[in-house]
N, C-alpha and C. Protein backbone atom coordinates (compact mmCIF):
# COMPACT_ATOMS: atom_id res chain seq x y z
N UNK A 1 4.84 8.21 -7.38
CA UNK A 1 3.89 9.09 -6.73
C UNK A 1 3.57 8.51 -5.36
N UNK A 2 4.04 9.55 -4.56
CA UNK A 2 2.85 8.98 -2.89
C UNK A 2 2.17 10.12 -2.98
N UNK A 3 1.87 9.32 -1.50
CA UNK A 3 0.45 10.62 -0.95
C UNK A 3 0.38 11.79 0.13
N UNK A 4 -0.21 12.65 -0.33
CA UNK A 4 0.15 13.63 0.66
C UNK A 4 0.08 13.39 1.95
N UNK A 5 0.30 14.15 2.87
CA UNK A 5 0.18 13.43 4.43
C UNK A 5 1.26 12.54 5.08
N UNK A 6 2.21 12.22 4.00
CA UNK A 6 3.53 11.18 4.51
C UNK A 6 4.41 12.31 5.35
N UNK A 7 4.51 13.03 5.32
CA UNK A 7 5.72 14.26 6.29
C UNK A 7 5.10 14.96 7.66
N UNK A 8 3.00 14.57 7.33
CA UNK A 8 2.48 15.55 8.50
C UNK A 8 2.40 16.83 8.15
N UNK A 9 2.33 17.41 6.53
CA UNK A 9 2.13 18.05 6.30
C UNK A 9 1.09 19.24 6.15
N UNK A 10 -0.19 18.18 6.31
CA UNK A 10 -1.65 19.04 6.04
C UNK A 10 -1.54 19.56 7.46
N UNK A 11 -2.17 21.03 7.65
CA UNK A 11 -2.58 21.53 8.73
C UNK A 11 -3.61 21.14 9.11
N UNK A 12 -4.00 21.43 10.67
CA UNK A 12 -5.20 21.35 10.83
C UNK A 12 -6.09 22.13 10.54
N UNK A 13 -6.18 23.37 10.55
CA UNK A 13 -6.62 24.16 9.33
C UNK A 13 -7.33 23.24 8.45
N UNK A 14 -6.38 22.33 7.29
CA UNK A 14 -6.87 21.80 6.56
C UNK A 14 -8.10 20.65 6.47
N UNK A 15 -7.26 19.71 7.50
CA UNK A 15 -8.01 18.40 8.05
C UNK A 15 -6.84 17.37 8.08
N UNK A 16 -6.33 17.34 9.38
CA UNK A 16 -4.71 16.70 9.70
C UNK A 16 -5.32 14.32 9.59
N UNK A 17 -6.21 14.54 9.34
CA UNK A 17 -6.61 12.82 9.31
C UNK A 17 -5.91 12.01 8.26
N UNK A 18 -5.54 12.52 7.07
CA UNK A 18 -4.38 11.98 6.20
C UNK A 18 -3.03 12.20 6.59
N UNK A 19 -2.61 12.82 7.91
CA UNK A 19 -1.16 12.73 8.13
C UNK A 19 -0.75 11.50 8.52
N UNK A 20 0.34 11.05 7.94
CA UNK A 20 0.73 9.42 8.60
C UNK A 20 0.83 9.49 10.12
N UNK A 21 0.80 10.32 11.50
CA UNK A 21 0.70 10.26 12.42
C UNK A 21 -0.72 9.82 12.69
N UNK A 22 -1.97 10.46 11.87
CA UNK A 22 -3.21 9.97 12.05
C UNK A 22 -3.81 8.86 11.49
N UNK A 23 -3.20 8.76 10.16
CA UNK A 23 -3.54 7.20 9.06
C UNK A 23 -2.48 6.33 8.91
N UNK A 24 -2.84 5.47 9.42
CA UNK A 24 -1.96 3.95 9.54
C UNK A 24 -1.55 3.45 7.92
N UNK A 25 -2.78 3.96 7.35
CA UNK A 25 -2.41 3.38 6.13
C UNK A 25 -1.51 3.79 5.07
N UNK A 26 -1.61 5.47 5.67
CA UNK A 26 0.22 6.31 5.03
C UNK A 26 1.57 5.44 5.88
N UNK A 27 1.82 4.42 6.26
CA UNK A 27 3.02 4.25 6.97
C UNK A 27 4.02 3.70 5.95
N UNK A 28 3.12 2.70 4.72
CA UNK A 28 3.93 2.42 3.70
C UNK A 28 4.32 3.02 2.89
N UNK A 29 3.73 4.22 2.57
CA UNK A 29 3.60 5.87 2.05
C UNK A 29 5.42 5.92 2.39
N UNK A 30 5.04 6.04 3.21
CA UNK A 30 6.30 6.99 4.25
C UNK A 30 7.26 5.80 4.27
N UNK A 31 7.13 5.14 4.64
CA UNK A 31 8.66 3.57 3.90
C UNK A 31 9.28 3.86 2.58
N UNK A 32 8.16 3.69 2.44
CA UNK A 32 8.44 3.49 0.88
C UNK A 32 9.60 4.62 0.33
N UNK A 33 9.07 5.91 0.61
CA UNK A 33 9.48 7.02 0.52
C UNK A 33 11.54 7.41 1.16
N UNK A 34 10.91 6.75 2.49
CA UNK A 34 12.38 6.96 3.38
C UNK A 34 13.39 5.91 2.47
N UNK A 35 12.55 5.01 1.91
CA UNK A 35 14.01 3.80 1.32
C UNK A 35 14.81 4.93 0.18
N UNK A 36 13.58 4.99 -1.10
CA UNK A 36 13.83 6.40 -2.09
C UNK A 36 15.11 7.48 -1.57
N UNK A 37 14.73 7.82 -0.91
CA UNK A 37 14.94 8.98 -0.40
C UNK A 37 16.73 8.68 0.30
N UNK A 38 17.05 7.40 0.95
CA UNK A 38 18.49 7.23 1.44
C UNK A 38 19.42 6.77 0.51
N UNK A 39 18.27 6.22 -0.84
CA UNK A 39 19.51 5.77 -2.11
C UNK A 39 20.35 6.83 -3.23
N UNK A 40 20.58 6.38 -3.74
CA UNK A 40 21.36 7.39 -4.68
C UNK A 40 20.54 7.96 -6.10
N UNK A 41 19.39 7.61 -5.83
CA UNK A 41 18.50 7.62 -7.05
C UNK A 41 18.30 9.51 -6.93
N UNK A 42 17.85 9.48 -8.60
CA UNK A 42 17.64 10.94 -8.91
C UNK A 42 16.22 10.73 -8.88
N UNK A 43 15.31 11.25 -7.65
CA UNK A 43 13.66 10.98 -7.44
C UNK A 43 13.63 12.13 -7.66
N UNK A 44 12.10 12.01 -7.60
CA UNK A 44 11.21 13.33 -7.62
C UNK A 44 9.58 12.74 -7.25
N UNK A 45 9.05 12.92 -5.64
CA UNK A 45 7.94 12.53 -5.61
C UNK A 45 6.98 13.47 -5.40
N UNK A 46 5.72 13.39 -6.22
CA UNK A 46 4.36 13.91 -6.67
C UNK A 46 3.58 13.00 -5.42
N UNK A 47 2.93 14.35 -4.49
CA UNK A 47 2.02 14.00 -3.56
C UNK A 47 0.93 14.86 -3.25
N UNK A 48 0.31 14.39 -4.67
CA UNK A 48 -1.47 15.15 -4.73
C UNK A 48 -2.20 14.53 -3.31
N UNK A 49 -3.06 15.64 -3.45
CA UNK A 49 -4.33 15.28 -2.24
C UNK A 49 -5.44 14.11 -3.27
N UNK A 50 -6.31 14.75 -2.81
CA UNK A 50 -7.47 13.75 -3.08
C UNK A 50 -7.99 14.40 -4.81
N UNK A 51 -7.37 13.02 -5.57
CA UNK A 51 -7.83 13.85 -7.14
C UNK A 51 -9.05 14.12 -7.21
N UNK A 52 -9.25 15.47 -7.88
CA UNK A 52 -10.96 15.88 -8.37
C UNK A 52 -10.65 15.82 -9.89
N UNK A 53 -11.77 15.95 -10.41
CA UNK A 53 -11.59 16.96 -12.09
C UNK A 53 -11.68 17.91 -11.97
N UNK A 54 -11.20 18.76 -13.11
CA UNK A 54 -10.99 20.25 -13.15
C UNK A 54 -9.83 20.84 -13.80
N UNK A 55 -9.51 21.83 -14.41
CA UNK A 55 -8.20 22.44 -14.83
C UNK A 55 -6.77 22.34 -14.26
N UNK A 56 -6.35 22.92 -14.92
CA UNK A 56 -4.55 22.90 -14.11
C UNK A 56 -4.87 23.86 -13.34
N UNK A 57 -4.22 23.58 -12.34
CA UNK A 57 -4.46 24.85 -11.08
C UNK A 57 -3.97 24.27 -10.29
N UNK A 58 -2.62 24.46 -10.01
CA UNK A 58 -1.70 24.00 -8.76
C UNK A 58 -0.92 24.74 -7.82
N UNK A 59 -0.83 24.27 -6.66
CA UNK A 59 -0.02 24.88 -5.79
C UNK A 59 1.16 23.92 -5.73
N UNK A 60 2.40 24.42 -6.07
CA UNK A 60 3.37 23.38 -5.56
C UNK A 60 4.21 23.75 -3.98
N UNK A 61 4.24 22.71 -3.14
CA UNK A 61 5.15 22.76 -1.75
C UNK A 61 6.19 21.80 -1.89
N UNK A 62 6.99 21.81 -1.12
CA UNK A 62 8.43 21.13 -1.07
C UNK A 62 8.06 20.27 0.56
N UNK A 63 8.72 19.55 0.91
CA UNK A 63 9.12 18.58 1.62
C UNK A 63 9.41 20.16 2.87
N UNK A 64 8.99 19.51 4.21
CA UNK A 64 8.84 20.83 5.56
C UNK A 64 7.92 21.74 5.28
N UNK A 65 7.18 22.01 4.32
CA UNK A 65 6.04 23.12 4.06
C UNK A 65 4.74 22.13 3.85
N UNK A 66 3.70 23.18 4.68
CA UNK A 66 2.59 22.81 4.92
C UNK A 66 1.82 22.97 3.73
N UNK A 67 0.79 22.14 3.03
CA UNK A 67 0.40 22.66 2.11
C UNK A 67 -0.85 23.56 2.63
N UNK A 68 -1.72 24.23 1.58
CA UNK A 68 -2.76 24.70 2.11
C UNK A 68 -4.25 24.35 1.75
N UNK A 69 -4.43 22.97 1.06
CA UNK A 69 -5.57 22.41 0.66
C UNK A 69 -5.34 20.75 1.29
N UNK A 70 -6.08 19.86 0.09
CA UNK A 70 -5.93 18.13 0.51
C UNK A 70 -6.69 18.16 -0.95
N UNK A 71 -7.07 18.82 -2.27
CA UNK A 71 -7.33 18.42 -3.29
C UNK A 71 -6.24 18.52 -4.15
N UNK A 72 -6.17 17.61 -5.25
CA UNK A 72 -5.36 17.84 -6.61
C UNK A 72 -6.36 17.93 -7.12
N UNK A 73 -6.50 18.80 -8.91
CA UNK A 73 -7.41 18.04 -10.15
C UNK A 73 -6.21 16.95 -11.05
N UNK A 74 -6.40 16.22 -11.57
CA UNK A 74 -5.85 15.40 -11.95
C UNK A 74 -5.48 15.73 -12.93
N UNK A 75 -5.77 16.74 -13.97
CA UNK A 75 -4.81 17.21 -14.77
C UNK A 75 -3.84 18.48 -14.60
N UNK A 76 -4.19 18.68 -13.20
CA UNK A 76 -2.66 19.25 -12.45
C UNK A 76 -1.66 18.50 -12.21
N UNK A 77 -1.70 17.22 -11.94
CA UNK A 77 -0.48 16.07 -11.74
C UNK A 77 0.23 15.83 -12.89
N UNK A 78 -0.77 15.72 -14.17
CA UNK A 78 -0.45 15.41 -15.52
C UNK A 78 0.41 16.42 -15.88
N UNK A 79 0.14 17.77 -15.83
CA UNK A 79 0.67 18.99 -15.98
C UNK A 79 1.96 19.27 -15.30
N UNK A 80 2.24 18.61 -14.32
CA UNK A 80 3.76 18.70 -13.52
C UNK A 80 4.20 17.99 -14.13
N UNK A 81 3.85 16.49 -14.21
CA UNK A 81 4.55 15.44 -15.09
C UNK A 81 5.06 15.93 -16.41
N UNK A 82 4.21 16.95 -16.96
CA UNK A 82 4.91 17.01 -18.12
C UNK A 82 6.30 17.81 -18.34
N UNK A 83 5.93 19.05 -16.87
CA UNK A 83 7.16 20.28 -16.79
C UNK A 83 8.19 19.21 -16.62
N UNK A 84 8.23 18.57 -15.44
CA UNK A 84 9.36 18.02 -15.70
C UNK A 84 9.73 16.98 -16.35
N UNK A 85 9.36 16.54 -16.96
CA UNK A 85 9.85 15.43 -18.01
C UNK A 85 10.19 16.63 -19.11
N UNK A 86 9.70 17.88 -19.47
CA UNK A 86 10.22 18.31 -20.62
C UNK A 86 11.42 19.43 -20.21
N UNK A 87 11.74 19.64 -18.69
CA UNK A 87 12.39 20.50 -18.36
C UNK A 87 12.24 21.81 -17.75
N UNK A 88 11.07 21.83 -18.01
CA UNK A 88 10.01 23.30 -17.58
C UNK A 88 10.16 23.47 -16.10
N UNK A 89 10.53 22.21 -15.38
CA UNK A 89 10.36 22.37 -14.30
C UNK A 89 11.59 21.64 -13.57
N UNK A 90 12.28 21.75 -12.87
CA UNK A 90 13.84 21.19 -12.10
C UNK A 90 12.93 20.48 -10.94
N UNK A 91 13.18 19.65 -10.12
CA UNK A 91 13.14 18.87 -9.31
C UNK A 91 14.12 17.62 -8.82
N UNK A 92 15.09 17.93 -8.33
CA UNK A 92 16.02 16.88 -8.08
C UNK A 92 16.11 16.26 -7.25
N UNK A 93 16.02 15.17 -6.61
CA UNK A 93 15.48 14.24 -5.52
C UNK A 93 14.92 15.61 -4.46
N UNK A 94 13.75 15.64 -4.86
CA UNK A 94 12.79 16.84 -4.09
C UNK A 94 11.36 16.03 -3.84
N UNK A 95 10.72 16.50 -3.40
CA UNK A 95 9.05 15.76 -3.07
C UNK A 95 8.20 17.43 -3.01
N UNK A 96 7.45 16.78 -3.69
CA UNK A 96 6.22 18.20 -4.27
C UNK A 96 5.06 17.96 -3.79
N UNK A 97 4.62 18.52 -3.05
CA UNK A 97 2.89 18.83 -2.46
C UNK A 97 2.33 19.49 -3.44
N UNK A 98 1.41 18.83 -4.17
CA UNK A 98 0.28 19.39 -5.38
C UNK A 98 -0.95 19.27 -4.32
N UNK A 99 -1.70 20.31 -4.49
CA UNK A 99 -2.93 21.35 -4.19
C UNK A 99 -3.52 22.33 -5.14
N UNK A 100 -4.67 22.40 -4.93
CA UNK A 100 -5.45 23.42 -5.60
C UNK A 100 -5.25 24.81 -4.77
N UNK A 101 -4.72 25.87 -5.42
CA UNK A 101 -4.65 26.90 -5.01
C UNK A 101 -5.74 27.84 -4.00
N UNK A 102 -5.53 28.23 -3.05
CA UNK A 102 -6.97 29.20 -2.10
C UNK A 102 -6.66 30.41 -3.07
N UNK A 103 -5.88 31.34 -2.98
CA UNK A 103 -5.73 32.58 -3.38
C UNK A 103 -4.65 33.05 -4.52
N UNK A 104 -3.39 32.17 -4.83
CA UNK A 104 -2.45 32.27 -6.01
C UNK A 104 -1.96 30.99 -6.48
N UNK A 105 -1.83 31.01 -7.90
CA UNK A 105 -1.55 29.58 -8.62
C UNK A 105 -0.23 29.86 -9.18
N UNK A 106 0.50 29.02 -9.41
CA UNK A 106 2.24 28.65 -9.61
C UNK A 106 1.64 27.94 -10.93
């Protein structure tokens, strides 16, 4: 799992201060990620916003798409984890923006 904000994803709209262009402290985020990402490994990285509690209720984005929040609930992360570990859900070296939905939930 990293964190959202490693691609520059949040709009400003949202609140762009977690993009690794604005937080120094996403840079290992984003290392970390680029090493992943040039090997041959079958990844799949989960990059919730800021966990709350609350229900499943997710938005999923892909890697170049903006998301449209900066919250996860934390048993929305749990809830992806499980699609794909049981198959429900494909992800093949892909990176997923988890958000709480504004107007439609996936």
């Amino acid at each position: 799992m990293v964190a959202m904000g490693i691609y520059n994803e949040i709009p400003a709209s949202v609140c762009v201060q977690d993009n690794v262009d604005n937080n120094p402290a996403q840079i290992h985020n984003l290392r970390a990620a680029k090493v992943i990402e040039a090997s041959s490994l079958d990844y799949t990285f989960l990059r919730p916003g800021f966990l709350i509690p609350g229900p499943d209720s997710v938005v999923i984005t892909h890697r170049g798409e903006n998301v449209s929040g900066n919250t996860t609930t934390i048993s929305s992360v749990g809830a992806v984890a499980v699609q794909l570990v049981t198959g429900n859900l494909q992800a093949s070296r892909d990176s997923f923006g988890l958000n709480q939905p504004t107007t439609k939930k996936i």
